[in-house]
PDB file of N, CA and C in Angstrom:
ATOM      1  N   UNK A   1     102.047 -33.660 194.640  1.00  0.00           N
ATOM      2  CA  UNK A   1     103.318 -34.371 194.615  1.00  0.00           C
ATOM      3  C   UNK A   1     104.341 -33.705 195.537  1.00  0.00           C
ATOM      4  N   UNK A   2     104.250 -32.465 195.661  1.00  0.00           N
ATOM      5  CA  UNK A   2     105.228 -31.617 196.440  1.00  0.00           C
ATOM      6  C   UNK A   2     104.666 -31.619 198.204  1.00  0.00           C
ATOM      7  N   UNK A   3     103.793 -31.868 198.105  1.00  0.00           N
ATOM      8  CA  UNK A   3     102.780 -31.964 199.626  1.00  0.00           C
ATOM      9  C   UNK A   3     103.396 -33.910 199.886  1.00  0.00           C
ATOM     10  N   UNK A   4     103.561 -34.584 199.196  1.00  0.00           N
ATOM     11  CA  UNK A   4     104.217 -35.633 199.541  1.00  0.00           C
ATOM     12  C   UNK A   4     105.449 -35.817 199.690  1.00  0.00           C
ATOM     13  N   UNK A   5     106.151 -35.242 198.927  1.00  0.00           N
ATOM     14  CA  UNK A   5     107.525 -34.960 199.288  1.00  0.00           C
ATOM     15  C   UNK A   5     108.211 -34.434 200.505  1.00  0.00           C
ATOM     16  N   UNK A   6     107.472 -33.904 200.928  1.00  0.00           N
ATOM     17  CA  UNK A   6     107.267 -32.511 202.052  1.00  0.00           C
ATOM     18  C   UNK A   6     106.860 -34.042 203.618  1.00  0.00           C
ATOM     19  N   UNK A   7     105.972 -34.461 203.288  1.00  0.00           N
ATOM     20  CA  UNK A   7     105.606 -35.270 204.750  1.00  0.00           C
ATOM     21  C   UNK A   7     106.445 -36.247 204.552  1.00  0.00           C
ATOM     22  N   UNK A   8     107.094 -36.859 203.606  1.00  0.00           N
ATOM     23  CA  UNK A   8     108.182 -37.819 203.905  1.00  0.00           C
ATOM     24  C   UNK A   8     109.173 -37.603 204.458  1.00  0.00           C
ATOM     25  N   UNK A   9     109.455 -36.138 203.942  1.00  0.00           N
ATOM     26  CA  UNK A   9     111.022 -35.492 204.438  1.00  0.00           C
ATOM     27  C   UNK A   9     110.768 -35.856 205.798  1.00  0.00           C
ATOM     28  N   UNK A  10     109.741 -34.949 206.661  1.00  0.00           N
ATOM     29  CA  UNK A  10     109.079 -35.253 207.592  1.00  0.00           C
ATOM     30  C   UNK A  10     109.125 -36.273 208.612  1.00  0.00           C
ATOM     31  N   UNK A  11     108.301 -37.099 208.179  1.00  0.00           N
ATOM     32  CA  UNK A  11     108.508 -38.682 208.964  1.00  0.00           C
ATOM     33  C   UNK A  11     109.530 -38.970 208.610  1.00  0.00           C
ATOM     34  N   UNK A  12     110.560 -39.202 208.063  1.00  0.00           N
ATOM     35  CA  UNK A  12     112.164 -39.337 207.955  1.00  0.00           C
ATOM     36  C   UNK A  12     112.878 -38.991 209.203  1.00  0.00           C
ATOM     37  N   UNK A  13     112.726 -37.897 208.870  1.00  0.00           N
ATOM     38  CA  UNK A  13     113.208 -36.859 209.743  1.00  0.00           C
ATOM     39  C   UNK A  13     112.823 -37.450 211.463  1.00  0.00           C
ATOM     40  N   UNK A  14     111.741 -37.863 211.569  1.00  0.00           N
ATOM     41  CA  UNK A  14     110.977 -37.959 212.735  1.00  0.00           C
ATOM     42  C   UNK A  14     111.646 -39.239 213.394  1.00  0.00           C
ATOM     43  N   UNK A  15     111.443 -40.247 212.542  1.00  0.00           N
ATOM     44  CA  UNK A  15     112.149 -41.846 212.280  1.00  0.00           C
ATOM     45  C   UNK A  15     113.343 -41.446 213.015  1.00  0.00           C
ATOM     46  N   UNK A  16     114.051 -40.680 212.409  1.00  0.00           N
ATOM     47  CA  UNK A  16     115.078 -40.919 212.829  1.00  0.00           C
ATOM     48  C   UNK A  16     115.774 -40.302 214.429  1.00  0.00           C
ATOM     49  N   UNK A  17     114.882 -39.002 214.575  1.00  0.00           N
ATOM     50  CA  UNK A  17     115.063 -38.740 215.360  1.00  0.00           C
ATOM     51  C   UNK A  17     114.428 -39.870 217.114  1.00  0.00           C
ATOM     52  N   UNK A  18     113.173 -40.819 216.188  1.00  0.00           N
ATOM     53  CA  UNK A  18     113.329 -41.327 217.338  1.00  0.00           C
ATOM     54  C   UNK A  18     114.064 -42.867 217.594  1.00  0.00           C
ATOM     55  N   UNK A  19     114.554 -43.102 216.798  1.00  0.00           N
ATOM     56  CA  UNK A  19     115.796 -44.002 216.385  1.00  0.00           C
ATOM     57  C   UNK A  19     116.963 -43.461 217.669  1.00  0.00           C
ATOM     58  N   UNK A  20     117.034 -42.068 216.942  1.00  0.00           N
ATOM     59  CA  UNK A  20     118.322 -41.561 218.273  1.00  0.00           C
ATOM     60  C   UNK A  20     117.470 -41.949 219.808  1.00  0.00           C
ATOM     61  N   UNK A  21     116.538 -41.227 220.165  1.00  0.00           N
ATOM     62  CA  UNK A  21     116.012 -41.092 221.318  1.00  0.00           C
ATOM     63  C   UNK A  21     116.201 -42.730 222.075  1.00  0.00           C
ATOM     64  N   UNK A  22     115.192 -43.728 220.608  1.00  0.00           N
ATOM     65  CA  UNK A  22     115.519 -45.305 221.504  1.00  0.00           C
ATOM     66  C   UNK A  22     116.960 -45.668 222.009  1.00  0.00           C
ATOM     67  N   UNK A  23     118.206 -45.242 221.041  1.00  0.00           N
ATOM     68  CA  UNK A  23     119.425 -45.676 221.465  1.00  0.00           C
ATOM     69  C   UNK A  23     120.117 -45.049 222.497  1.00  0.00           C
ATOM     70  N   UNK A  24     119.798 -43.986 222.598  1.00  0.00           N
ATOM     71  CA  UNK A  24     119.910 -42.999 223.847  1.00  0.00           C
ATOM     72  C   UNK A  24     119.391 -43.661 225.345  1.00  0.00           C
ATOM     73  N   UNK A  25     118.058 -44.393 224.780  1.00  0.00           N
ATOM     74  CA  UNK A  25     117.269 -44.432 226.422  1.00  0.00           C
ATOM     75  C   UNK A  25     117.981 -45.686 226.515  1.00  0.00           C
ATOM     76  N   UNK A  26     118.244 -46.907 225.657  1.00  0.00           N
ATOM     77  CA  UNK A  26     118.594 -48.043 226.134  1.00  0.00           C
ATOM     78  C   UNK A  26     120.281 -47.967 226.479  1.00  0.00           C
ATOM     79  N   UNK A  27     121.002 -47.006 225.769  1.00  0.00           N
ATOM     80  CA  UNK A  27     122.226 -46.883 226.497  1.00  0.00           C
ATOM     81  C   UNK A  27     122.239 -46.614 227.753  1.00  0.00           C
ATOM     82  N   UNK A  28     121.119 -45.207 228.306  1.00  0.00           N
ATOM     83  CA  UNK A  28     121.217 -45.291 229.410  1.00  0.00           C
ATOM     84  C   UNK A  28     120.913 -46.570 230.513  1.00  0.00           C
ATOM     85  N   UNK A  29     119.593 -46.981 230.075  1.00  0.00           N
ATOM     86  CA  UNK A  29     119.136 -48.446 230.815  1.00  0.00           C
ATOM     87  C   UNK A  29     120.191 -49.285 231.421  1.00  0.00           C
ATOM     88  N   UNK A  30     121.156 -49.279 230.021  1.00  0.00           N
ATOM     89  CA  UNK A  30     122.544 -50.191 230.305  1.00  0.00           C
ATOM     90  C   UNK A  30     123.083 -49.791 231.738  1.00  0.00           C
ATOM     91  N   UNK A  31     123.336 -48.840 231.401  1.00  0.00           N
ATOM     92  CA  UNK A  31     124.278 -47.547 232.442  1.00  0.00           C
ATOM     93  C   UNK A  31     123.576 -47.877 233.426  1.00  0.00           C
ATOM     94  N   UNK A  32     122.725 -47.608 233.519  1.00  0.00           N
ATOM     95  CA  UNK A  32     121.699 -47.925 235.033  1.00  0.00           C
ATOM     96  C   UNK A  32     121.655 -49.435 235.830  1.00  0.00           C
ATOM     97  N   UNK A  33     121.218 -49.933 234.741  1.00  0.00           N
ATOM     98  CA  UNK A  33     121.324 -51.983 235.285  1.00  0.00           C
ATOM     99  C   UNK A  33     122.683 -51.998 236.037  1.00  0.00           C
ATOM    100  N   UNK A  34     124.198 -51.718 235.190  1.00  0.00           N
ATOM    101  CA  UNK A  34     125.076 -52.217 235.452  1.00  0.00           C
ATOM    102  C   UNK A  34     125.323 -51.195 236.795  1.00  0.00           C
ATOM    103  N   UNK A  35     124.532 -50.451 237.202  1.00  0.00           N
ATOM    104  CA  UNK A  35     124.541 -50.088 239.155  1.00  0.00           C
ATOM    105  C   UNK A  35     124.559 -50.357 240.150  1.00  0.00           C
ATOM    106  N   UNK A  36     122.816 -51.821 239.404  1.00  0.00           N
ATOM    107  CA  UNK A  36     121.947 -52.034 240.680  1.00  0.00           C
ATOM    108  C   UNK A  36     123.224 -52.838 241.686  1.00  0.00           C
ATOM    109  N   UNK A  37     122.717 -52.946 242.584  1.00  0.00           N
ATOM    110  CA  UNK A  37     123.119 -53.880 243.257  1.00  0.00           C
ATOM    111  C   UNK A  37     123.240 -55.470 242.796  1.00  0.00           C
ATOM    112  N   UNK A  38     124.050 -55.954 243.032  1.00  0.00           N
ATOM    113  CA  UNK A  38     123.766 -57.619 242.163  1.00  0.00           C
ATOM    114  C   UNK A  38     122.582 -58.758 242.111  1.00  0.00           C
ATOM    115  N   UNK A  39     122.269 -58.433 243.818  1.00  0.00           N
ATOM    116  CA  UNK A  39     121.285 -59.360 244.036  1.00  0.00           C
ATOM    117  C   UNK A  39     120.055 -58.767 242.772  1.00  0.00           C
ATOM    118  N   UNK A  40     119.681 -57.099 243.448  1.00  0.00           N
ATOM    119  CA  UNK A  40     118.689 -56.283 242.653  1.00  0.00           C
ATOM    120  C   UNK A  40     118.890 -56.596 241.051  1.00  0.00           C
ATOM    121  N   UNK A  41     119.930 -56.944 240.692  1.00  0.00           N
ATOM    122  CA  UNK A  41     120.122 -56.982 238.939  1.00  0.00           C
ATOM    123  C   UNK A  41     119.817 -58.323 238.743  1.00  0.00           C
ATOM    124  N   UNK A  42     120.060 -58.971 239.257  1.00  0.00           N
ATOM    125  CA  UNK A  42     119.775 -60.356 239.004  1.00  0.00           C
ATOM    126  C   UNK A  42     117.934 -60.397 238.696  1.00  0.00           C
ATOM    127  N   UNK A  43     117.586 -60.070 239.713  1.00  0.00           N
ATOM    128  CA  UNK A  43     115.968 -60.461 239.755  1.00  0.00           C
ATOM    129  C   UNK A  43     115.487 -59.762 239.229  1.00  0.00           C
ATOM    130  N   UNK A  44     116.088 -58.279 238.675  1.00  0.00           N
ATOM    131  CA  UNK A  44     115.176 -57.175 237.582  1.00  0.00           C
ATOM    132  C   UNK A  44     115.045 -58.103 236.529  1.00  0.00           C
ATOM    133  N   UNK A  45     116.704 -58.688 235.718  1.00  0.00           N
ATOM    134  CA  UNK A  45     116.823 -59.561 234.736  1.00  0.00           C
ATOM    135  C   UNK A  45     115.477 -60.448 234.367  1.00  0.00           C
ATOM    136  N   UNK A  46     115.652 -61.159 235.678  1.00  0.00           N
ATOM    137  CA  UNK A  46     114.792 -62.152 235.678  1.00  0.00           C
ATOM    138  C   UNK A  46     112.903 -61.796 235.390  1.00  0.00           C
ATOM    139  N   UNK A  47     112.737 -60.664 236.136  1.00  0.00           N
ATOM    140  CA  UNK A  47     111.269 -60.209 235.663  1.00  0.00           C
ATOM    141  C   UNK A  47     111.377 -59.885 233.910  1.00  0.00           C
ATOM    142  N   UNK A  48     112.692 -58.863 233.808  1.00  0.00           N
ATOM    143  CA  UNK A  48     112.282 -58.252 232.703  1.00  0.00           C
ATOM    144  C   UNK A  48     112.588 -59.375 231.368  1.00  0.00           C
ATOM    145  N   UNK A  49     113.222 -60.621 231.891  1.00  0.00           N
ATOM    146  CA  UNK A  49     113.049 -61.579 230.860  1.00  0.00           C
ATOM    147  C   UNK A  49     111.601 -62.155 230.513  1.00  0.00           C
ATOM    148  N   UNK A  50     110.880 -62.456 232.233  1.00  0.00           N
ATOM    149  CA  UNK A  50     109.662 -62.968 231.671  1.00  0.00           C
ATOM    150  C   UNK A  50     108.356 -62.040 231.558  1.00  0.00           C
ATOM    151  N   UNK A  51     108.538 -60.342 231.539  1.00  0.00           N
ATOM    152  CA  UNK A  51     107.325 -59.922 231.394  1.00  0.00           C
ATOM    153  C   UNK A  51     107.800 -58.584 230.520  1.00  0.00           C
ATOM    154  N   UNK A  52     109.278 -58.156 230.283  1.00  0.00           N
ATOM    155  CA  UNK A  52     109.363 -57.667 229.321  1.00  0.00           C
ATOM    156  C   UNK A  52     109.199 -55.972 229.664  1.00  0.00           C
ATOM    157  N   UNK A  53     108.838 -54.958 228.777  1.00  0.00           N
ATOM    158  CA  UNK A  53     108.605 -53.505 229.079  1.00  0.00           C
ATOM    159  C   UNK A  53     107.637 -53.669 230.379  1.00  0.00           C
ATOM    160  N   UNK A  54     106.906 -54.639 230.956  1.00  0.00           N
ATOM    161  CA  UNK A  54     105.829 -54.393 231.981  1.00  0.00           C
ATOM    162  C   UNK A  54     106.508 -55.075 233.214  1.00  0.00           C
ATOM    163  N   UNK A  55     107.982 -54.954 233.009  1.00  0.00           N
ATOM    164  CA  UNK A  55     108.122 -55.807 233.976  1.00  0.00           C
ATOM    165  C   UNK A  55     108.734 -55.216 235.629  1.00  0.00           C
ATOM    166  N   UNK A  56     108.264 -53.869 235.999  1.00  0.00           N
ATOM    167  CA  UNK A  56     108.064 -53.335 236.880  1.00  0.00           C
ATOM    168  C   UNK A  56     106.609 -52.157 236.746  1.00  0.00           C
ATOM    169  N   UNK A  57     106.247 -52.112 238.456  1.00  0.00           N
ATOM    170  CA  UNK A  57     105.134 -51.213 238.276  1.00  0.00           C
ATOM    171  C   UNK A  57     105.409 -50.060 239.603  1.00  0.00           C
ATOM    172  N   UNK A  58     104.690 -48.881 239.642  1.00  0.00           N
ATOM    173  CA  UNK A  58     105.188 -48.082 240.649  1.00  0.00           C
ATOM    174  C   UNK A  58     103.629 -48.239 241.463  1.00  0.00           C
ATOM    175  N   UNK A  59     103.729 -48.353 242.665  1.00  0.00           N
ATOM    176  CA  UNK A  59     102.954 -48.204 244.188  1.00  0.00           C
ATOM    177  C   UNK A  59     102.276 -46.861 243.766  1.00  0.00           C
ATOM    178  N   UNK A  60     100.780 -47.520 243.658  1.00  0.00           N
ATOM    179  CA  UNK A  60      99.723 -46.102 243.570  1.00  0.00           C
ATOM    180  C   UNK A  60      98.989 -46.223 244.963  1.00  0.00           C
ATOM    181  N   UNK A  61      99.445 -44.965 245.400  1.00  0.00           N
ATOM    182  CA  UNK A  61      98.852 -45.448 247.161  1.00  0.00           C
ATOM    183  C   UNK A  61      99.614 -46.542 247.581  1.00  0.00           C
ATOM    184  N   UNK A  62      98.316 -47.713 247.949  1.00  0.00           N
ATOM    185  CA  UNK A  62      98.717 -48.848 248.700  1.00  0.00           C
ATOM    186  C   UNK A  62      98.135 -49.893 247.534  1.00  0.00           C
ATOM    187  N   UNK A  63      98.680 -49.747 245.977  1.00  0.00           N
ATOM    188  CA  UNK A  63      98.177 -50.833 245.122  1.00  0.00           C
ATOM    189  C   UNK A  63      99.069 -50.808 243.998  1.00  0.00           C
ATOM    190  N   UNK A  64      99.201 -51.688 243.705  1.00  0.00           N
ATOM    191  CA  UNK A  64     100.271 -52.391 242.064  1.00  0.00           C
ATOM    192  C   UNK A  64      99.750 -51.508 241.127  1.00  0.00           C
ATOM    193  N   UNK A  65     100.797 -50.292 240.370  1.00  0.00           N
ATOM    194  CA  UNK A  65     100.415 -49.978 239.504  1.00  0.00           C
ATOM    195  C   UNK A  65      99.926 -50.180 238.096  1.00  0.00           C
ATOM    196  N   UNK A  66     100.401 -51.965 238.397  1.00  0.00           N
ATOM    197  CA  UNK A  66     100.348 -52.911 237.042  1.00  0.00           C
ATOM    198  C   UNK A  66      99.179 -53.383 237.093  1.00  0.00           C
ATOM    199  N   UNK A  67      98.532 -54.062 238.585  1.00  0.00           N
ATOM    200  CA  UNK A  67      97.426 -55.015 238.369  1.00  0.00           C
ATOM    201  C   UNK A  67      96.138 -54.192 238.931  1.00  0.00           C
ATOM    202  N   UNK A  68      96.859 -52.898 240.026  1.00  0.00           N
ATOM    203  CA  UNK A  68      96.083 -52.265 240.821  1.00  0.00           C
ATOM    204  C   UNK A  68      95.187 -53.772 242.065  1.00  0.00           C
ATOM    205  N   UNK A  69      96.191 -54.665 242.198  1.00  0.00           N
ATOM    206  CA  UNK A  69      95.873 -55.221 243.590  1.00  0.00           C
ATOM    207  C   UNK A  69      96.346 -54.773 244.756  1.00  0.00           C
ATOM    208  N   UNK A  70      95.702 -54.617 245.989  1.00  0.00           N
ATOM    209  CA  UNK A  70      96.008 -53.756 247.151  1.00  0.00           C
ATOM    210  C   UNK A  70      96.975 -54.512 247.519  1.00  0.00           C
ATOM    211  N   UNK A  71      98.168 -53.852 247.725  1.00  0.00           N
ATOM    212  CA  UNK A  71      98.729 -54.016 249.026  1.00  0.00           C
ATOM    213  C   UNK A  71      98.973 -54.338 250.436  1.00  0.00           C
ATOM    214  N   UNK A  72      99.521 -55.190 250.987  1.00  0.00           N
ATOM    215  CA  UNK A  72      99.601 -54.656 252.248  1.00  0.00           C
ATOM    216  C   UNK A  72     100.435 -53.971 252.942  1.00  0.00           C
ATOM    217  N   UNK A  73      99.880 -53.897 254.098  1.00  0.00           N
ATOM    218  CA  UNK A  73     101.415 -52.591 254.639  1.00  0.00           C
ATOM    219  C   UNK A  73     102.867 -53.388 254.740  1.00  0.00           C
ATOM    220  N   UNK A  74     102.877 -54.757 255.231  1.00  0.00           N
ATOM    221  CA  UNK A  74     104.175 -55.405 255.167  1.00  0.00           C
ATOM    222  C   UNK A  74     104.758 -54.995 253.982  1.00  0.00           C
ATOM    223  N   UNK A  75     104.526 -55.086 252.687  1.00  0.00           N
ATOM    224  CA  UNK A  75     105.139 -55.294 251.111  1.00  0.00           C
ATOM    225  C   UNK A  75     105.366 -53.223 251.137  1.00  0.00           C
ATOM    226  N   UNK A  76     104.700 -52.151 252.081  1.00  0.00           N
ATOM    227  CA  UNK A  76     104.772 -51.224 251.453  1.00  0.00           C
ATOM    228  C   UNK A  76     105.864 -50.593 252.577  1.00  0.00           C
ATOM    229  N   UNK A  77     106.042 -51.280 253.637  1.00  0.00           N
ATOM    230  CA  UNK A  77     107.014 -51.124 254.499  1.00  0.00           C
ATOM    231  C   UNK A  77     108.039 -51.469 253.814  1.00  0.00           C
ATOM    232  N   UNK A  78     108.094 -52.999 253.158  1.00  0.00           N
ATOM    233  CA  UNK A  78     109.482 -53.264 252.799  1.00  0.00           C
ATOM    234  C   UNK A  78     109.761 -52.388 252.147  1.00  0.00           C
ATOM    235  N   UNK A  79     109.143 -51.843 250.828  1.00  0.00           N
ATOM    236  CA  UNK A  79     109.569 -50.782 250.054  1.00  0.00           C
ATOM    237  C   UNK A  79     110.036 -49.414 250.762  1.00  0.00           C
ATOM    238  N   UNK A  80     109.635 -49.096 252.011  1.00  0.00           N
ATOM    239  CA  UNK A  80     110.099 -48.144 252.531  1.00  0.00           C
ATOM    240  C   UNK A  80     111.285 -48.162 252.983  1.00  0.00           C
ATOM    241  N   UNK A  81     110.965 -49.632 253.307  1.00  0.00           N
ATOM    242  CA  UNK A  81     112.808 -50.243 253.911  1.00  0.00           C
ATOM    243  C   UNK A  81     113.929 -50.761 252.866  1.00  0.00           C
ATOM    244  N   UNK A  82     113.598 -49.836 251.378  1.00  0.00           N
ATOM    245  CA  UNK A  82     114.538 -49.786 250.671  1.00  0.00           C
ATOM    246  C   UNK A  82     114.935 -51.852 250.205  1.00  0.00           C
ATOM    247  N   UNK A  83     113.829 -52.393 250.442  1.00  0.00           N
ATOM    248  CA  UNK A  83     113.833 -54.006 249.740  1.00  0.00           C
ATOM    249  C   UNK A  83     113.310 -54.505 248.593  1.00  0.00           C
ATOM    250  N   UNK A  84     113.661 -55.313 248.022  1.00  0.00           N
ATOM    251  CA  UNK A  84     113.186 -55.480 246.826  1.00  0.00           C
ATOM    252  C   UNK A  84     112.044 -56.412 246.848  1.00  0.00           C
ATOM    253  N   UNK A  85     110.847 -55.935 245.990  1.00  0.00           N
ATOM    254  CA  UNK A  85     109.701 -56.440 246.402  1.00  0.00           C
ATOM    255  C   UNK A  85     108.835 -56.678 244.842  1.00  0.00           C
ATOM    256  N   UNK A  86     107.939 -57.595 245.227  1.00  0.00           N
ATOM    257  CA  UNK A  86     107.360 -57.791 243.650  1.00  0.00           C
ATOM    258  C   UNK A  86     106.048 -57.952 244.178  1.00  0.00           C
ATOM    259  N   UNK A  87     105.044 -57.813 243.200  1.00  0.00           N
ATOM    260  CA  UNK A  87     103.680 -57.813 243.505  1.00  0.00           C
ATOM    261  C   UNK A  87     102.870 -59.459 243.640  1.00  0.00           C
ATOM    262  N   UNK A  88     102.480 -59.263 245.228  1.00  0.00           N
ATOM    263  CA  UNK A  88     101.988 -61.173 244.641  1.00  0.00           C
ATOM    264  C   UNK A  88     101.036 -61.504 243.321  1.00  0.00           C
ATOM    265  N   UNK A  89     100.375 -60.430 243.401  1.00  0.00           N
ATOM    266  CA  UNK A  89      99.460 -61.037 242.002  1.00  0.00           C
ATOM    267  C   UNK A  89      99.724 -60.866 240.652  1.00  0.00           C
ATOM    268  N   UNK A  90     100.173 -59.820 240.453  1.00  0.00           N
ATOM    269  CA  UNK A  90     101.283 -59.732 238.794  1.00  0.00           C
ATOM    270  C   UNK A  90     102.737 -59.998 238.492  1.00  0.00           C
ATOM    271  N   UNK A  91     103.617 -60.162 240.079  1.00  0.00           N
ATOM    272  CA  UNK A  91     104.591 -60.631 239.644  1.00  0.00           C
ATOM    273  C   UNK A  91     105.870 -59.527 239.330  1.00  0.00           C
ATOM    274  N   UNK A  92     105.620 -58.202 238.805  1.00  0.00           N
ATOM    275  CA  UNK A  92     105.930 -57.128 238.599  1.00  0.00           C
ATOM    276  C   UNK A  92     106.729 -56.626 239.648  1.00  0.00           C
ATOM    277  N   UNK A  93     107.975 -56.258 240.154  1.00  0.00           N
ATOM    278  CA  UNK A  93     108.574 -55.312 240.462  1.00  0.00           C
ATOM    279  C   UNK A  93     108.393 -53.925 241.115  1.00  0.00           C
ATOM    280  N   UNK A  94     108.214 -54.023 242.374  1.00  0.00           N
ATOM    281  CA  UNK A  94     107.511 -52.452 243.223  1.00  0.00           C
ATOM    282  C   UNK A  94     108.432 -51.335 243.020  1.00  0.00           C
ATOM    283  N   UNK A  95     108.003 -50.453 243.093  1.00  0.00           N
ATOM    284  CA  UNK A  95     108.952 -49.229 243.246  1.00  0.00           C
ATOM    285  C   UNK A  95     108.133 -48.121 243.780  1.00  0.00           C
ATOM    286  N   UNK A  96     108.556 -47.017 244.308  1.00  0.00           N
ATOM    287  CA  UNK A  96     107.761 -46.581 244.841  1.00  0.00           C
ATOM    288  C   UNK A  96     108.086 -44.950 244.210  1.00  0.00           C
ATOM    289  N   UNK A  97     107.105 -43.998 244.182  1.00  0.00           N
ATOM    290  CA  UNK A  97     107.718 -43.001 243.587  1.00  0.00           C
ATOM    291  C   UNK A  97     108.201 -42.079 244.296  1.00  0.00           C
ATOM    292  N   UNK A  98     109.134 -41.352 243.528  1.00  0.00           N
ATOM    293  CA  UNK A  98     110.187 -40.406 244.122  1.00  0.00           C
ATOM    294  C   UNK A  98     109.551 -39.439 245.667  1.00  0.00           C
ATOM    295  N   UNK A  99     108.508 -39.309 245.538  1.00  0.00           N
ATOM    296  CA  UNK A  99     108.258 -38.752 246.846  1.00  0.00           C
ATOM    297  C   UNK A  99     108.087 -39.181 248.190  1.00  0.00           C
ATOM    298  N   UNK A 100     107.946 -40.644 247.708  1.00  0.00           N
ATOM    299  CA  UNK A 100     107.499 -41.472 248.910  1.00  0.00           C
ATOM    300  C   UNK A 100     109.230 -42.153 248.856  1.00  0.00           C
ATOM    301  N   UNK A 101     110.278 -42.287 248.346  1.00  0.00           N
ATOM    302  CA  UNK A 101     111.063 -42.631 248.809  1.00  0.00           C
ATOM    303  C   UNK A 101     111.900 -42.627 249.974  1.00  0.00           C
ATOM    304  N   UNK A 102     112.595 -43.952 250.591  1.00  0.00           N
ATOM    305  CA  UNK A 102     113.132 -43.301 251.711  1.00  0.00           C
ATOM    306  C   UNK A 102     114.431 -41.643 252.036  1.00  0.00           C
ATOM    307  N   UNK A 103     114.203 -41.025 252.948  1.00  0.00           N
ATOM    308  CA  UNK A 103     114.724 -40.042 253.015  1.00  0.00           C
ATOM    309  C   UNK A 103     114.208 -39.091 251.985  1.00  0.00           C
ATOM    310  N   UNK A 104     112.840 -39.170 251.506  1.00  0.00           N
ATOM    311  CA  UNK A 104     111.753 -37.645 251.389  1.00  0.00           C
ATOM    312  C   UNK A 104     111.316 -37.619 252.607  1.00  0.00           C
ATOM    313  N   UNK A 105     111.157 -37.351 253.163  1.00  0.00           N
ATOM    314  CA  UNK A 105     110.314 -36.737 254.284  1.00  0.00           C
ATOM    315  C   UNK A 105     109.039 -38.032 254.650  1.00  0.00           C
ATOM    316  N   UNK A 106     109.542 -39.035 254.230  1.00  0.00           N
ATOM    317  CA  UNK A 106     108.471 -40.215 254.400  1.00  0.00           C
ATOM    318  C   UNK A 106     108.692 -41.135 255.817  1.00  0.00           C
TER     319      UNK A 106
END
């Protein structure tokens, strides 16, 4: 009975802490959206209305991290050229990761 008492405190405890963490990350999200650029906010909206938490993917190599369909270099240029780009076959939102961004050394 005391070994149950003990793991509830526990997961309580846990609950709640990730209660804080979700309201934390989506405050920030807020903070972030209300940045993008307008055009860029508009069409994040628009993915993340119709595909939800999946509704961007990050460039593995030269392929959709969502569908893993290749790329071509046009769609990985634009991304270099700092444009907003979506994957033809999933639809998803490109991004490219922090190392390959423009002005790393790319």
């Amino acid at each position: 009975r005391e070994e149950l008492t003990k793991v509830e405190h526990q997961v309580r405890e846990q609950h709640d802490r990730l209660i804080a963490d979700v309201q934390r990350l989506e405050s920030e999200l807020k903070t972030v959206e209300v940045g993008l650029p307008p055009d860029f906010r508009d069409a994040y909206q628009r993915v993340v209305k119709g595909k939800g938490s999946d509704a961007m993917a990050q460039v593995e190599g030269e392929t959709c991290g969502g569908c893993y369909h290749r790329l071509t270099s046009n769609i990985v240029s634009s991304l270099l050229m700092d444009h907003l780009v979506t994957c033809q076959s999933c639809g998803r939102m490109l991004y490219l990761p922090e190392d390959r961004t423009p002005g790393k050394g790319q």
